[in-house]
N, C-alpha and C. Protein backbone atom coordinates (compact mmCIF):
# COMPACT_ATOMS: atom_id res chain seq x y z
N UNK A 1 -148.40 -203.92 121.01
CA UNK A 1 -148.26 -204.33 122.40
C UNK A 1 -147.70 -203.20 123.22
N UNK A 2 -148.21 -202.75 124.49
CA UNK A 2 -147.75 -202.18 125.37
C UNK A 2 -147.25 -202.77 126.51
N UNK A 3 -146.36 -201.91 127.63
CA UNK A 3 -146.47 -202.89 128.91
C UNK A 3 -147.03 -201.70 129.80
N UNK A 4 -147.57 -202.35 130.87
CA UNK A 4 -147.91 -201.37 131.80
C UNK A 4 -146.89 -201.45 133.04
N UNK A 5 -147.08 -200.05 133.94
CA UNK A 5 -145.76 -199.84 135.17
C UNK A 5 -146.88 -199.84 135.82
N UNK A 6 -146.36 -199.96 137.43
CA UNK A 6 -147.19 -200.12 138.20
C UNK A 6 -145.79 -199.17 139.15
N UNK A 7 -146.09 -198.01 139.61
CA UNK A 7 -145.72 -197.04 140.60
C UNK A 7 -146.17 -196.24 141.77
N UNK A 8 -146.04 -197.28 142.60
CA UNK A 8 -146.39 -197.34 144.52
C UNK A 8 -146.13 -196.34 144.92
N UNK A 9 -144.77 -196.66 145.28
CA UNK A 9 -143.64 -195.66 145.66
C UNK A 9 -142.58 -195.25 145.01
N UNK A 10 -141.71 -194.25 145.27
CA UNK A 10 -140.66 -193.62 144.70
C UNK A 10 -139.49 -195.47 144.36
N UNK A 11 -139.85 -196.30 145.82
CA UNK A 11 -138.82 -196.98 146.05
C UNK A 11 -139.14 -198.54 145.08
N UNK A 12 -140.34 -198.36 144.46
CA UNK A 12 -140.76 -200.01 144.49
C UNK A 12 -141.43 -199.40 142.86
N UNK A 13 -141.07 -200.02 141.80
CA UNK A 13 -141.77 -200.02 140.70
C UNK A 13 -141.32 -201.14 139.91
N UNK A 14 -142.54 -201.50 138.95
CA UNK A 14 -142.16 -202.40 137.94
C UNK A 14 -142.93 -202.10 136.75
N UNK A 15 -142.61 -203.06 135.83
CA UNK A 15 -143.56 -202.78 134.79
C UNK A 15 -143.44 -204.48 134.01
N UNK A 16 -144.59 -204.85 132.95
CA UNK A 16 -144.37 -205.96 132.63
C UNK A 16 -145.05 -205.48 131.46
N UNK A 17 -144.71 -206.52 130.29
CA UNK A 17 -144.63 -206.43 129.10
C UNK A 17 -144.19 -207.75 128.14
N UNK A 18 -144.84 -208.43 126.98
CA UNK A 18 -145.97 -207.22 126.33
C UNK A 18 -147.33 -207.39 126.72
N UNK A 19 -147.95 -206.34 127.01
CA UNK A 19 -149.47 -206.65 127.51
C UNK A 19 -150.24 -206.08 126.55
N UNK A 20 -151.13 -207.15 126.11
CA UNK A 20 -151.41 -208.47 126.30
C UNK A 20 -150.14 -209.11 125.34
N UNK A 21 -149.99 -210.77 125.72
CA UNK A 21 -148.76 -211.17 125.49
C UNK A 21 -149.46 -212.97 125.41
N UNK A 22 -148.67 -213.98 124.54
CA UNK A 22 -149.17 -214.89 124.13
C UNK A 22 -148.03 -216.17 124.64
N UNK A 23 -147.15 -215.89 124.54
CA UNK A 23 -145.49 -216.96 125.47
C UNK A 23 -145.01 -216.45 125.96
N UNK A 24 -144.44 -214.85 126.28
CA UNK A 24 -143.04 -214.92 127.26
C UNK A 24 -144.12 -213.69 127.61
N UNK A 25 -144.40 -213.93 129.29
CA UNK A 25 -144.21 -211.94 129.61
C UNK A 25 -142.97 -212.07 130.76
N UNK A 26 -142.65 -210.41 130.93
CA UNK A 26 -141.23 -210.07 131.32
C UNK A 26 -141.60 -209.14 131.74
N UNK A 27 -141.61 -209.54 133.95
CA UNK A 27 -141.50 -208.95 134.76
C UNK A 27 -140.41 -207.63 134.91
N UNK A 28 -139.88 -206.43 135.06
CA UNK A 28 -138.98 -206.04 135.14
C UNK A 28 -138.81 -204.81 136.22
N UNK A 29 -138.12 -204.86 136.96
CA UNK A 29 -138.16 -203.41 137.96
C UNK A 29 -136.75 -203.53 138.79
N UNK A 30 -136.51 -202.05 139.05
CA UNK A 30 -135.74 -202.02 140.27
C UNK A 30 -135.39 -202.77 141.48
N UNK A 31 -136.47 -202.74 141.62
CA UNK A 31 -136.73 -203.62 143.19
C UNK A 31 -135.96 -204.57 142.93
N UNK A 32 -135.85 -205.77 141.86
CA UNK A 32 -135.13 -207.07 141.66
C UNK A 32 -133.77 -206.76 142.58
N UNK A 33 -133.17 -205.61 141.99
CA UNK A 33 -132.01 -205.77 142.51
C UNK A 33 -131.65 -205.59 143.68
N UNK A 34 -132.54 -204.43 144.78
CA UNK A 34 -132.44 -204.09 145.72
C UNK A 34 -132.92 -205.05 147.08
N UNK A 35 -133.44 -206.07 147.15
CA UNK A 35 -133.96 -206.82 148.07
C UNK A 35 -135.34 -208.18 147.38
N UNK A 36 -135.04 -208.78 148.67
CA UNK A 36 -135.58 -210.13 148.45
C UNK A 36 -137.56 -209.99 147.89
N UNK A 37 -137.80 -210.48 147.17
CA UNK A 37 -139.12 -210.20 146.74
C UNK A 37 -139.95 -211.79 146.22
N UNK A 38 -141.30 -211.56 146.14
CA UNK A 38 -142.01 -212.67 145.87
C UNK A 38 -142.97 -212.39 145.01
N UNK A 39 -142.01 -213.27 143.47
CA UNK A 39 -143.58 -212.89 142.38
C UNK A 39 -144.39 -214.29 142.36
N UNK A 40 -145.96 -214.14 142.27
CA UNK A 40 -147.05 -214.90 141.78
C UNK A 40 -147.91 -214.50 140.43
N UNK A 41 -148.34 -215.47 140.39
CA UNK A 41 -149.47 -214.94 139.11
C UNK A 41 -150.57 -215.93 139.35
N UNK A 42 -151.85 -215.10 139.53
CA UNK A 42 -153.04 -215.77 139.82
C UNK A 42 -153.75 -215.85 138.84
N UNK A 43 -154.95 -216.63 138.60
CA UNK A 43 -155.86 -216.09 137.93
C UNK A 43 -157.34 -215.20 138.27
N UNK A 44 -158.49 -214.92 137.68
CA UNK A 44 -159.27 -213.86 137.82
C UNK A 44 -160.25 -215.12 138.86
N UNK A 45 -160.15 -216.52 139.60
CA UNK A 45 -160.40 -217.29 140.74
C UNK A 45 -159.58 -216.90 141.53
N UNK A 46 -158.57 -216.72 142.01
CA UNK A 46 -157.72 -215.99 143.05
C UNK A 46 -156.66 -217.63 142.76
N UNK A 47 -156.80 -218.30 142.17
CA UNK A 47 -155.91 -219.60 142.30
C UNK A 47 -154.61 -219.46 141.64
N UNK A 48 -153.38 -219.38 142.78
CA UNK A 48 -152.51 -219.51 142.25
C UNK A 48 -151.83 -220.21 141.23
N UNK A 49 -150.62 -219.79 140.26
CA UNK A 49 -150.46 -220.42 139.35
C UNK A 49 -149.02 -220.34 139.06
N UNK A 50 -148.44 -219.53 139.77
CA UNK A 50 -147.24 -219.20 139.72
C UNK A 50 -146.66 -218.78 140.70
N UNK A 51 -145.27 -219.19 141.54
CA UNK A 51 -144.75 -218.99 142.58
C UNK A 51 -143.21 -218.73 142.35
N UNK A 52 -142.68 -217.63 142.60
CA UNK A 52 -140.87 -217.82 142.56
C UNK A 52 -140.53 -216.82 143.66
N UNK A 53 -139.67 -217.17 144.17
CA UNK A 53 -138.84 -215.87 145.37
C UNK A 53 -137.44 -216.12 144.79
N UNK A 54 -137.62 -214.13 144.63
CA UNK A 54 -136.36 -213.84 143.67
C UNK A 54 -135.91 -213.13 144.70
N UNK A 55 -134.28 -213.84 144.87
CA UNK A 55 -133.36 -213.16 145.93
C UNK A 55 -132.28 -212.81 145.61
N UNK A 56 -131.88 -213.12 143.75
CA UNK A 56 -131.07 -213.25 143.50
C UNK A 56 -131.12 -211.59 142.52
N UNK A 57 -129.49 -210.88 142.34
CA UNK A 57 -129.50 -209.84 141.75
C UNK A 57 -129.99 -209.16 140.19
N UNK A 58 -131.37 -209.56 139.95
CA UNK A 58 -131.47 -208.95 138.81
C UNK A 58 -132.76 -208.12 138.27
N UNK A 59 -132.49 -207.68 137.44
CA UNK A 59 -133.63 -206.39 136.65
C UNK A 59 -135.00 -206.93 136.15
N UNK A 60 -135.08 -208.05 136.04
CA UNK A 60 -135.86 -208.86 134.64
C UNK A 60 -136.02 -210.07 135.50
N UNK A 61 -137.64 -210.37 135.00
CA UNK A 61 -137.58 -211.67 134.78
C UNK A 61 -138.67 -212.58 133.87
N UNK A 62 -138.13 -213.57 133.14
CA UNK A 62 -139.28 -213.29 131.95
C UNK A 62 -139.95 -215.28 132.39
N UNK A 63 -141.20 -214.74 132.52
CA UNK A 63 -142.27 -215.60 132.75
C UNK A 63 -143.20 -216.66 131.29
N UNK A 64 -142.73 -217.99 131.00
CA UNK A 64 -143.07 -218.54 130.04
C UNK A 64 -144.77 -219.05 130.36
N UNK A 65 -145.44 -217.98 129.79
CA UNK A 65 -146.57 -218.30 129.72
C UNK A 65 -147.37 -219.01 128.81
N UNK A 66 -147.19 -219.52 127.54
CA UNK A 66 -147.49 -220.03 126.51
C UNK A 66 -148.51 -221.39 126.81
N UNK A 67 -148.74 -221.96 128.29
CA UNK A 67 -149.30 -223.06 128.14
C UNK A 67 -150.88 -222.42 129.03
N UNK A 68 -151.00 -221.37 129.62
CA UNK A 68 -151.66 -220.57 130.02
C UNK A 68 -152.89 -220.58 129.20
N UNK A 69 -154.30 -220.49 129.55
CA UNK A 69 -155.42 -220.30 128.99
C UNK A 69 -155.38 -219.04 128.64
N UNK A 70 -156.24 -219.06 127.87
CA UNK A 70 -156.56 -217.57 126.92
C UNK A 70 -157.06 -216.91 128.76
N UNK A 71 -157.13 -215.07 128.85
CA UNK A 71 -157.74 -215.16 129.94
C UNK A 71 -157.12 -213.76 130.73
N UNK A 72 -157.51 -213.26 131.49
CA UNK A 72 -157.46 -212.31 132.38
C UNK A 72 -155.94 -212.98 133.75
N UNK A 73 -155.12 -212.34 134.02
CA UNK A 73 -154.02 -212.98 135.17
C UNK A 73 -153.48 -211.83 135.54
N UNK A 74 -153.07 -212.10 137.49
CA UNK A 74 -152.68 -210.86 137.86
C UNK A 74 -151.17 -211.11 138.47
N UNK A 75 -150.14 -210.55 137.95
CA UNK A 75 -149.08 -210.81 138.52
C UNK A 75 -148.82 -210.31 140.02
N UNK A 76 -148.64 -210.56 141.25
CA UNK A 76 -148.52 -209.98 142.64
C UNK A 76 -146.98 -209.88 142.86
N UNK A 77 -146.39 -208.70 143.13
CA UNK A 77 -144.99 -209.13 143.72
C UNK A 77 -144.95 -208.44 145.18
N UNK A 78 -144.69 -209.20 146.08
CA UNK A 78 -144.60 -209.02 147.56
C UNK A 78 -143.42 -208.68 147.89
N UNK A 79 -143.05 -207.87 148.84
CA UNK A 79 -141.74 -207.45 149.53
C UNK A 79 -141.79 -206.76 150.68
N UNK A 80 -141.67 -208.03 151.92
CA UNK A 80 -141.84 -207.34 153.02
C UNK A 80 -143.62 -207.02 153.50
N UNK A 81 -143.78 -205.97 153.96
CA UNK A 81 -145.26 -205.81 154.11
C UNK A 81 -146.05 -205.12 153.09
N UNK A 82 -144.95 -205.32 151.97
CA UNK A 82 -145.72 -204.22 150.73
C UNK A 82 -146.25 -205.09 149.73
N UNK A 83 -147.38 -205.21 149.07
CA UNK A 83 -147.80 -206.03 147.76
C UNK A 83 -148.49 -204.95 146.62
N UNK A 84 -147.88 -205.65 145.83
CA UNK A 84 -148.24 -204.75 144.36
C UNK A 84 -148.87 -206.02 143.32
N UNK A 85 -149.59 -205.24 142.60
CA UNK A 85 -150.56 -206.31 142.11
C UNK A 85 -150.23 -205.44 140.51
N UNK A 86 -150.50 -206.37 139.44
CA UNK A 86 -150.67 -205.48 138.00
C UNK A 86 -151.81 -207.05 137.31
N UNK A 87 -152.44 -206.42 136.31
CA UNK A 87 -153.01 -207.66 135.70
C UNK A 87 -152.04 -207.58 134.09
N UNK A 88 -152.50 -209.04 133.47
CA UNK A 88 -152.07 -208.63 132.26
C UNK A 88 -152.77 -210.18 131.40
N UNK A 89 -153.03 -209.61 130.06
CA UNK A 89 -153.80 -210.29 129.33
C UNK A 89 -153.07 -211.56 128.71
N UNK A 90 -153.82 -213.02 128.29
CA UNK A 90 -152.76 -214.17 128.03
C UNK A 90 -153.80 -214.12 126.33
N UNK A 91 -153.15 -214.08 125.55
CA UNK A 91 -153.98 -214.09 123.83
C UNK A 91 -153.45 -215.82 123.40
């Protein structure tokens, strides 16, 4: 298993892991701590499936995916006028 980073800007990175991943994946970046942000996870229909606004101070956040179809999903985290997108595989 690998995870992949996703690096915008100097100011905004994350990475999630393990990709591909079968029960827990685990959002993780800087940004958590520095300001208010909004993760989703769609699927490869654009239909949301996951919604949280994290305002609270931390590094991590680990996403229980286990009831998830086998399948292609793209995590989005929004902040402000900036959106970052990563995909990651459900086995």
């Amino acid at each position: 298993n690998k995870g992949t980073t996703c690096s915008e800007t100097e100011n905004f990175e994350f990475s999630i892991y393990p990709n591909p991943t079968s029960n827990e994946l685990t959002v993780s970046g800087e940004y958590l701590l520095n300001q208010q942000v909004e993760l989703k996870v769609f699927d490869t229909t654009g239909r949301e499936i996951f919604f949280k606004e994290v305002s609270e101070r931390i590094d991590r956040y680990n996403l229980d995916v286990s009831n998830l179809p086998t399948g292609l999903y793209f995590v989005v985290i929004t902040s402000g006028d900036s959106i970052f997108s990563e995909k990651f595989v459900k086995i």
